[in-house]
PDB file of N, CA and C in Angstrom:
ATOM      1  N   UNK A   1      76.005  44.831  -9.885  1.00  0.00           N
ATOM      2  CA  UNK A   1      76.344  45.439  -8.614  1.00  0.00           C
ATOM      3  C   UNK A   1      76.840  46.866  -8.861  1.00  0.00           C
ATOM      4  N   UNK A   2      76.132  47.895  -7.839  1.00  0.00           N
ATOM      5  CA  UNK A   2      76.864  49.178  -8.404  1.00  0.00           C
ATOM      6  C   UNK A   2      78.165  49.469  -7.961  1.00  0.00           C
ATOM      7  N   UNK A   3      78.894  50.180  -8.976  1.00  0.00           N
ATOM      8  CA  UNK A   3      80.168  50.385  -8.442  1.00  0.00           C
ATOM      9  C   UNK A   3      80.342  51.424  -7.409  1.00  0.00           C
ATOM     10  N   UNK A   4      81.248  50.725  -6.186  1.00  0.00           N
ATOM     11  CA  UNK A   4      81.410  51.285  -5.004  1.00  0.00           C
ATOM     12  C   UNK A   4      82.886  52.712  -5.032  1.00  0.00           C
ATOM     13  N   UNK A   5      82.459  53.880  -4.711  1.00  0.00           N
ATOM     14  CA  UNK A   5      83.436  54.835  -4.700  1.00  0.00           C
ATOM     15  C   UNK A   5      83.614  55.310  -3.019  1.00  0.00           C
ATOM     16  N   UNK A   6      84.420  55.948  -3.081  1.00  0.00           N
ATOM     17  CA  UNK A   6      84.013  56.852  -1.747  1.00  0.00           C
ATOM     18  C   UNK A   6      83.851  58.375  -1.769  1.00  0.00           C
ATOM     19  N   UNK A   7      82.814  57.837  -0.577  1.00  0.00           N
ATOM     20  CA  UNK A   7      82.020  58.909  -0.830  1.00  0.00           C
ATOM     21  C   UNK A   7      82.032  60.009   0.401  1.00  0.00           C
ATOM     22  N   UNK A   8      81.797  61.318   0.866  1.00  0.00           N
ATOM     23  CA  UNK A   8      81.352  62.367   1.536  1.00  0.00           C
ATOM     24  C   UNK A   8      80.298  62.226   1.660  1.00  0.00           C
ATOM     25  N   UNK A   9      79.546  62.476   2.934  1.00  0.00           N
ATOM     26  CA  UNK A   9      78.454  62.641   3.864  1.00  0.00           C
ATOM     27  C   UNK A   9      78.510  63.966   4.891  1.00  0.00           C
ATOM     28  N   UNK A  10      77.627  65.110   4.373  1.00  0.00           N
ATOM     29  CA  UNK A  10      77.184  65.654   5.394  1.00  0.00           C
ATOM     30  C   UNK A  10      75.824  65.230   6.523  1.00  0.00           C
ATOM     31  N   UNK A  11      76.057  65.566   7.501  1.00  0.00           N
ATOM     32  CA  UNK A  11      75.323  64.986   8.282  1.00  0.00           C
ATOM     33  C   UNK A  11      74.330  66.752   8.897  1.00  0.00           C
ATOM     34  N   UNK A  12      72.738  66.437   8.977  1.00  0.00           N
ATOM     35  CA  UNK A  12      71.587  67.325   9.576  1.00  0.00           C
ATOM     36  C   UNK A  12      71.133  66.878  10.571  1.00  0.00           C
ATOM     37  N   UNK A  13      70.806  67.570  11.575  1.00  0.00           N
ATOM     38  CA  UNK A  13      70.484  67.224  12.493  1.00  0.00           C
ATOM     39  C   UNK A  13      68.692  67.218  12.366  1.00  0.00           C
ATOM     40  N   UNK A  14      68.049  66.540  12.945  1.00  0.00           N
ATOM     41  CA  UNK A  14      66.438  66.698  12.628  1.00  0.00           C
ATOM     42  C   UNK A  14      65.596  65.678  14.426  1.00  0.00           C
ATOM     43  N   UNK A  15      64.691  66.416  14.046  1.00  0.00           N
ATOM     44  CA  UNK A  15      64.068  66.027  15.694  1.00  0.00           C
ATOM     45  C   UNK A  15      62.521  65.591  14.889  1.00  0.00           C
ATOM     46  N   UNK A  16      61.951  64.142  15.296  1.00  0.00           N
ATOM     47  CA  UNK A  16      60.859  63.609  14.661  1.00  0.00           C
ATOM     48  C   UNK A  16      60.191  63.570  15.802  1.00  0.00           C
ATOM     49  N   UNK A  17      58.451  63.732  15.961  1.00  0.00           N
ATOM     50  CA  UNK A  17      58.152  62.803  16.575  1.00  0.00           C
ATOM     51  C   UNK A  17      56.417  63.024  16.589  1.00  0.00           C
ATOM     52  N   UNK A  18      56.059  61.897  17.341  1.00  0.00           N
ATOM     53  CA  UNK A  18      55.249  61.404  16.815  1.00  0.00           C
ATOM     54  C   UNK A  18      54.252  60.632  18.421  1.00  0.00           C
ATOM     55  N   UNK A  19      53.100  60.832  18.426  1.00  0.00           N
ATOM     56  CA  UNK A  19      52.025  60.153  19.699  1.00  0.00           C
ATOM     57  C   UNK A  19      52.341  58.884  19.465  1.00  0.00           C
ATOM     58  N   UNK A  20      52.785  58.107  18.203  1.00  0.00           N
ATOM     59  CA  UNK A  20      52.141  56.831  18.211  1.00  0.00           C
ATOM     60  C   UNK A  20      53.710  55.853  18.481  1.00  0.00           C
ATOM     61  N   UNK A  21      55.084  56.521  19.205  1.00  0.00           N
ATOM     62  CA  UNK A  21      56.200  55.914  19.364  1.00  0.00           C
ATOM     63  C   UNK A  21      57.554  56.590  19.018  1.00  0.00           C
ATOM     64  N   UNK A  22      58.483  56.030  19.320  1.00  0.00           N
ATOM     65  CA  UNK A  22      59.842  55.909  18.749  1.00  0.00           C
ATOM     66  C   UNK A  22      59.823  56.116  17.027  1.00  0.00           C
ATOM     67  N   UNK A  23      59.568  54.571  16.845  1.00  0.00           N
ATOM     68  CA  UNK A  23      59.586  54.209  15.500  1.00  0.00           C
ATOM     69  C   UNK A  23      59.062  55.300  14.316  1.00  0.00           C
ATOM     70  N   UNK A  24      58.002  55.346  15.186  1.00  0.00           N
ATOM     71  CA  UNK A  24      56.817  56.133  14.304  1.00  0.00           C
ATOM     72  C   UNK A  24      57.740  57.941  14.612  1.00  0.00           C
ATOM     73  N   UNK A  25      58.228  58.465  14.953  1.00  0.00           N
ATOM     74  CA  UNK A  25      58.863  59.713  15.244  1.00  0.00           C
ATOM     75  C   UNK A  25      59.585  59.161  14.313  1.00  0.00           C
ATOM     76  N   UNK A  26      60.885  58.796  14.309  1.00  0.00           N
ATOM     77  CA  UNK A  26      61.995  58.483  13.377  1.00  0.00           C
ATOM     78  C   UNK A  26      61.682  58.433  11.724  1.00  0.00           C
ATOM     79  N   UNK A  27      60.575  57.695  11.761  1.00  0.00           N
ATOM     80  CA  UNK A  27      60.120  57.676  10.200  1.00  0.00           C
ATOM     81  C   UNK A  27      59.369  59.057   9.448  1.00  0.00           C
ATOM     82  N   UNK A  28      59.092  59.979  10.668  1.00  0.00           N
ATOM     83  CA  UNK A  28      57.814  61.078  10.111  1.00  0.00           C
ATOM     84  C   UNK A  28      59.473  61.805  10.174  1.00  0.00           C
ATOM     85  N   UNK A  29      60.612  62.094  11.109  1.00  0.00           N
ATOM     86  CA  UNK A  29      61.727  63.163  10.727  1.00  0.00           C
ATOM     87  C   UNK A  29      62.226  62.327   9.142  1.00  0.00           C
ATOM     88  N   UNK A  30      62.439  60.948   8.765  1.00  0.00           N
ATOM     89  CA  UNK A  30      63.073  60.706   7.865  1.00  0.00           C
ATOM     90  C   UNK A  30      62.136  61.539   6.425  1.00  0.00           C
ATOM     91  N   UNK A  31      60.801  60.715   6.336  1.00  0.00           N
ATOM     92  CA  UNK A  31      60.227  60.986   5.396  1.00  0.00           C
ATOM     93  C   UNK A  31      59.968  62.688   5.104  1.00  0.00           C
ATOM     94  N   UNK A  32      60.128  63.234   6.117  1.00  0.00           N
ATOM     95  CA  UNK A  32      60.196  64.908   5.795  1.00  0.00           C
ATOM     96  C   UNK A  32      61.173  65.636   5.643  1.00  0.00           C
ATOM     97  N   UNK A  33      62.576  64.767   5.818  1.00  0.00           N
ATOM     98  CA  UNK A  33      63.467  65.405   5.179  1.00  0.00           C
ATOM     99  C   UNK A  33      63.732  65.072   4.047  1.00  0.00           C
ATOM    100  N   UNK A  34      63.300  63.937   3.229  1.00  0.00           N
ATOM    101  CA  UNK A  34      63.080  63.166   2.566  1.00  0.00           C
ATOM    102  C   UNK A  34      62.530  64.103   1.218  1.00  0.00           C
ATOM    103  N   UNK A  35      61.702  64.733   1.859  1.00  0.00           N
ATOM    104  CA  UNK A  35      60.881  65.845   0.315  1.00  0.00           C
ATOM    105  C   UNK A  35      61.814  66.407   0.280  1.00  0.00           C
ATOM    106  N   UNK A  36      62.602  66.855   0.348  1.00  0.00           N
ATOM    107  CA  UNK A  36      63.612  68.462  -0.033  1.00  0.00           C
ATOM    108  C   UNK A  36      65.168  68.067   0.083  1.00  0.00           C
ATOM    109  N   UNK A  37      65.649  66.367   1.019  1.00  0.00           N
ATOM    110  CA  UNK A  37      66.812  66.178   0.793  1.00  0.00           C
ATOM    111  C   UNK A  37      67.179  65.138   0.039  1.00  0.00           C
ATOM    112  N   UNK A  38      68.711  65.529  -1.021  1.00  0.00           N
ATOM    113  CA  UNK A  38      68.226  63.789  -2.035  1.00  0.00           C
ATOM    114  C   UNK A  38      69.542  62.487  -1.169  1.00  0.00           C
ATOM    115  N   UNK A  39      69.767  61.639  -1.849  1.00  0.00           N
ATOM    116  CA  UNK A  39      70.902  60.953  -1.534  1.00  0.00           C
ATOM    117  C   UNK A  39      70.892  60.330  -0.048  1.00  0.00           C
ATOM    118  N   UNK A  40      69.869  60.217   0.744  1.00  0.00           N
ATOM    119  CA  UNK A  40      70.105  60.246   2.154  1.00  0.00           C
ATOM    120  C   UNK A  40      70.301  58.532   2.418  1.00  0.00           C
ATOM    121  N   UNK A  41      71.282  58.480   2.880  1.00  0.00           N
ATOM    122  CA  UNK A  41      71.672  57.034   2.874  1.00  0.00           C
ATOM    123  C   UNK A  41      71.712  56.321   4.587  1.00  0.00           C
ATOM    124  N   UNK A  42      72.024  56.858   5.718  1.00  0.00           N
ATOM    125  CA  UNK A  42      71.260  56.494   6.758  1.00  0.00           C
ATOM    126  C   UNK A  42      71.075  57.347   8.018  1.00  0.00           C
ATOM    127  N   UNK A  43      70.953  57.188   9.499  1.00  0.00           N
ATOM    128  CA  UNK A  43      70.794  57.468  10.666  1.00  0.00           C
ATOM    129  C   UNK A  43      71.041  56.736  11.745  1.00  0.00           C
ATOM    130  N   UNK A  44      71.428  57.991  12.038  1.00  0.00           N
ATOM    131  CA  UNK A  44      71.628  57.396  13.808  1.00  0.00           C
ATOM    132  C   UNK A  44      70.686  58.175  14.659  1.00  0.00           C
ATOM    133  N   UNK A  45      70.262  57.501  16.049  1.00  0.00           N
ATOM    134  CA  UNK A  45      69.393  58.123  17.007  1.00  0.00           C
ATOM    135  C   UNK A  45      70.484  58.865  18.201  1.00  0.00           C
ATOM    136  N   UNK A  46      70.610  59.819  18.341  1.00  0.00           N
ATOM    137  CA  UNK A  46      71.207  60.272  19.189  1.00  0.00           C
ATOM    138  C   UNK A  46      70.590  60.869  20.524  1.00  0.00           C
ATOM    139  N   UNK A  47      69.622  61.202  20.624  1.00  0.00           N
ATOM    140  CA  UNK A  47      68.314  61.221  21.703  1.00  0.00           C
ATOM    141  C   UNK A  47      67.440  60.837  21.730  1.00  0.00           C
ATOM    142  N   UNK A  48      66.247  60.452  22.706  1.00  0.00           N
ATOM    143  CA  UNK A  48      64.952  60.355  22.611  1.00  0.00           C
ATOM    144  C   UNK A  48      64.476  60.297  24.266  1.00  0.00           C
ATOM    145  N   UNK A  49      63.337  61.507  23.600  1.00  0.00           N
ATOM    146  CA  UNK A  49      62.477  62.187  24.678  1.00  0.00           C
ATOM    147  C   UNK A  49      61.179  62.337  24.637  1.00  0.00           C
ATOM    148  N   UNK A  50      60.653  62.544  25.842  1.00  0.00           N
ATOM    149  CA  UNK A  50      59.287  62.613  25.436  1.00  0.00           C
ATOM    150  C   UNK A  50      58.149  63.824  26.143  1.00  0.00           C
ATOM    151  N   UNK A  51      57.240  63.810  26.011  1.00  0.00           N
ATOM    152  CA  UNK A  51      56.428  65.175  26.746  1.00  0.00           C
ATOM    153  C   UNK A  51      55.222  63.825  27.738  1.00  0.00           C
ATOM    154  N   UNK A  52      54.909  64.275  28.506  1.00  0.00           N
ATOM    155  CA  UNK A  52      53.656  64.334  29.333  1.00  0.00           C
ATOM    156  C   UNK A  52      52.726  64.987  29.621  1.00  0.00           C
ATOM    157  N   UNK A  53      51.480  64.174  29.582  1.00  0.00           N
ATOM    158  CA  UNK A  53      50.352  65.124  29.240  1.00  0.00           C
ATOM    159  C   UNK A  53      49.122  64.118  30.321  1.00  0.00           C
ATOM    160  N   UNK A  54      48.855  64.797  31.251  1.00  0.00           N
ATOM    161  CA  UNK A  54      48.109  64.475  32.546  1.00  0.00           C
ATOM    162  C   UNK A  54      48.698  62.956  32.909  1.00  0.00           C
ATOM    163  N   UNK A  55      49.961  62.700  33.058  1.00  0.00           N
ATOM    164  CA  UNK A  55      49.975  62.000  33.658  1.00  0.00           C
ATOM    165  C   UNK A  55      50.694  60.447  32.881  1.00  0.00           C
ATOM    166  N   UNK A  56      50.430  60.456  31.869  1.00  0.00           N
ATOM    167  CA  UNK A  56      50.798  59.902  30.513  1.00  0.00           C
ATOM    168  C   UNK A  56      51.777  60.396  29.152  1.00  0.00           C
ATOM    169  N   UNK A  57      52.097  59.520  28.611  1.00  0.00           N
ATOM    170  CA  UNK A  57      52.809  60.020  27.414  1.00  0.00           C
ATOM    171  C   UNK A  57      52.093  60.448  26.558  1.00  0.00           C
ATOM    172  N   UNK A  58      52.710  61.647  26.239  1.00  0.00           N
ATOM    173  CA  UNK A  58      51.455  62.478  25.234  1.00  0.00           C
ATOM    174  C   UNK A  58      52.313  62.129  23.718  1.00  0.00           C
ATOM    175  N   UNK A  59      53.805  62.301  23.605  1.00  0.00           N
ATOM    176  CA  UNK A  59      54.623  61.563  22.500  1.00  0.00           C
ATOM    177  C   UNK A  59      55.627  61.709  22.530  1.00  0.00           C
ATOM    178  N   UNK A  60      56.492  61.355  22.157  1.00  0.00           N
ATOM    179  CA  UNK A  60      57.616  60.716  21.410  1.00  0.00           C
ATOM    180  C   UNK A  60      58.627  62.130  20.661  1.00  0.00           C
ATOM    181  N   UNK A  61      60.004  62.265  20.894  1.00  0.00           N
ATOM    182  CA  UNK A  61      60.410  62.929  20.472  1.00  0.00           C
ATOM    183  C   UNK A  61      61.717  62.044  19.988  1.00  0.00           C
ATOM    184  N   UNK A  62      62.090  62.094  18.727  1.00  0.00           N
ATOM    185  CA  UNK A  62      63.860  61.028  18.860  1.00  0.00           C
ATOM    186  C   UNK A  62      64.709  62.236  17.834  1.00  0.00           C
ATOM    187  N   UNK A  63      65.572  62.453  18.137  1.00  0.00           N
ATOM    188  CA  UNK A  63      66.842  63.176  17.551  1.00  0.00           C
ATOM    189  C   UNK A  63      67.488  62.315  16.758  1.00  0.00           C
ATOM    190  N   UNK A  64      68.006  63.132  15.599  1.00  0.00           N
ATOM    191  CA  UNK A  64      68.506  61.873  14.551  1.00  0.00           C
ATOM    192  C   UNK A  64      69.334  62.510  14.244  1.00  0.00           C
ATOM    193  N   UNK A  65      71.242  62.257  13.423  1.00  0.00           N
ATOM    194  CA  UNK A  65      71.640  62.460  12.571  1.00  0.00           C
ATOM    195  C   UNK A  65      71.202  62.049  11.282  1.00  0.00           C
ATOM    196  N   UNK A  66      71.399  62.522  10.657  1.00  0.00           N
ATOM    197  CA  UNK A  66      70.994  61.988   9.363  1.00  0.00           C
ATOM    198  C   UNK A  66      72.435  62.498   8.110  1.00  0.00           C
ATOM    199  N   UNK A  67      72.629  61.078   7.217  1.00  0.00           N
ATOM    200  CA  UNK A  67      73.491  61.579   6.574  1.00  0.00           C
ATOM    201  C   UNK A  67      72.915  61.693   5.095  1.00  0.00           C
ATOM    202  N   UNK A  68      73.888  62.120   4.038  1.00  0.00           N
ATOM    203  CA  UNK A  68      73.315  62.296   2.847  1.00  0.00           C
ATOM    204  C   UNK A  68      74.590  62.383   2.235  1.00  0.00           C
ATOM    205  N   UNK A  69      74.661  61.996   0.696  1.00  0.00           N
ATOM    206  CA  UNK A  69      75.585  61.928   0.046  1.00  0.00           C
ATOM    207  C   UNK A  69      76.010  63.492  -0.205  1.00  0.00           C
ATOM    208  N   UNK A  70      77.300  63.831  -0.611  1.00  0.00           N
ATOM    209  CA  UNK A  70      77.334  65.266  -0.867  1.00  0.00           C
ATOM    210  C   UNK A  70      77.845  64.634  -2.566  1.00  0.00           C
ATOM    211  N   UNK A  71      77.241  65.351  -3.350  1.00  0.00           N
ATOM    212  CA  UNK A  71      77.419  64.914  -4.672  1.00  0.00           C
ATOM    213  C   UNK A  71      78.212  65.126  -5.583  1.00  0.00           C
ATOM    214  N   UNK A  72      79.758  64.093  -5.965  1.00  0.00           N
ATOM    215  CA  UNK A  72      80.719  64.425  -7.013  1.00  0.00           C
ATOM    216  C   UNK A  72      80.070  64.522  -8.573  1.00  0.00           C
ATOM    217  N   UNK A  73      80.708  65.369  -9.034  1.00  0.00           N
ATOM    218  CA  UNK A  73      81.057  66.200 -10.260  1.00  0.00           C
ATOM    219  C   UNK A  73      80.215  65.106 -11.266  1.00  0.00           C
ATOM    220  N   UNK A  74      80.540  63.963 -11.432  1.00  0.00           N
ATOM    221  CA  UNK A  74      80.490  62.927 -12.233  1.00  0.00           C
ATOM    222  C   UNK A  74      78.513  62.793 -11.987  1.00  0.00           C
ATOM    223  N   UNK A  75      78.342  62.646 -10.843  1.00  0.00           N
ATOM    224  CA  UNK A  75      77.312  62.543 -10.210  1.00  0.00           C
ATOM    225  C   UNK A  75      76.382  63.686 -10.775  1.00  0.00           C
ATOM    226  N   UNK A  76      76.936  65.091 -11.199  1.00  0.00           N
ATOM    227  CA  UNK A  76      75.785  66.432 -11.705  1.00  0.00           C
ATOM    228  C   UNK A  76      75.934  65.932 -13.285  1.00  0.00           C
ATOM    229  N   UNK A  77      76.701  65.608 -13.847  1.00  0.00           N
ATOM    230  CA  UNK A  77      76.849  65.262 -15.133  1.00  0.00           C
ATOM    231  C   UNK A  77      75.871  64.203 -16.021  1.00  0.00           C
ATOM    232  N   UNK A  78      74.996  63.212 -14.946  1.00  0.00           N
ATOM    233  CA  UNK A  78      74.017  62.013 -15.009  1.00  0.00           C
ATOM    234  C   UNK A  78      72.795  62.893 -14.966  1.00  0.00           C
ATOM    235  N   UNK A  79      72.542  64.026 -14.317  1.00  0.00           N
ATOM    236  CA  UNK A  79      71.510  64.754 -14.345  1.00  0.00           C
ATOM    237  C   UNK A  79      70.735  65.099 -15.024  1.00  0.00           C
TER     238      UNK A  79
END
């Protein structure tokens, strides 16, 4: 079991989205912050919106916090 410390979280704000849903928005903002942020441990949805397009949903917009570890000393030293 890994050993549990406590830890700091900054939190980014990021807007996903996606024609094919909710779900599917949430996962395309995770996985793209995902290339360039490390440590990201979870989310919350704090909006979700959408556009119309003749009449229909054209897609999906969801607002996310997102948190991420901010990384102790001990933590650059494993590097």
């Amino acid at each position: 079991m890994a050993e549990h410390r406590d830890h700091t979280y900054k939190i980014v704000e990021l807007v996903g989205s996606s024609p094919d849903g909710v779900d599917q928005a949430i996962r395309n903002a995770i996985e793209r912050a995902g290339e360039t942020l490390r440590n990201l441990d979870w989310f919350e949805v704090r909006e979700i919106r959408g556009a119309m397009q003749e009449g229909e949903i054209g897609w999906f917009q969801v607002k996310l916090g997102v948190g991420f570890r901010v990384l102790d000393p001990a933590d650059l030293e494993k590097e």
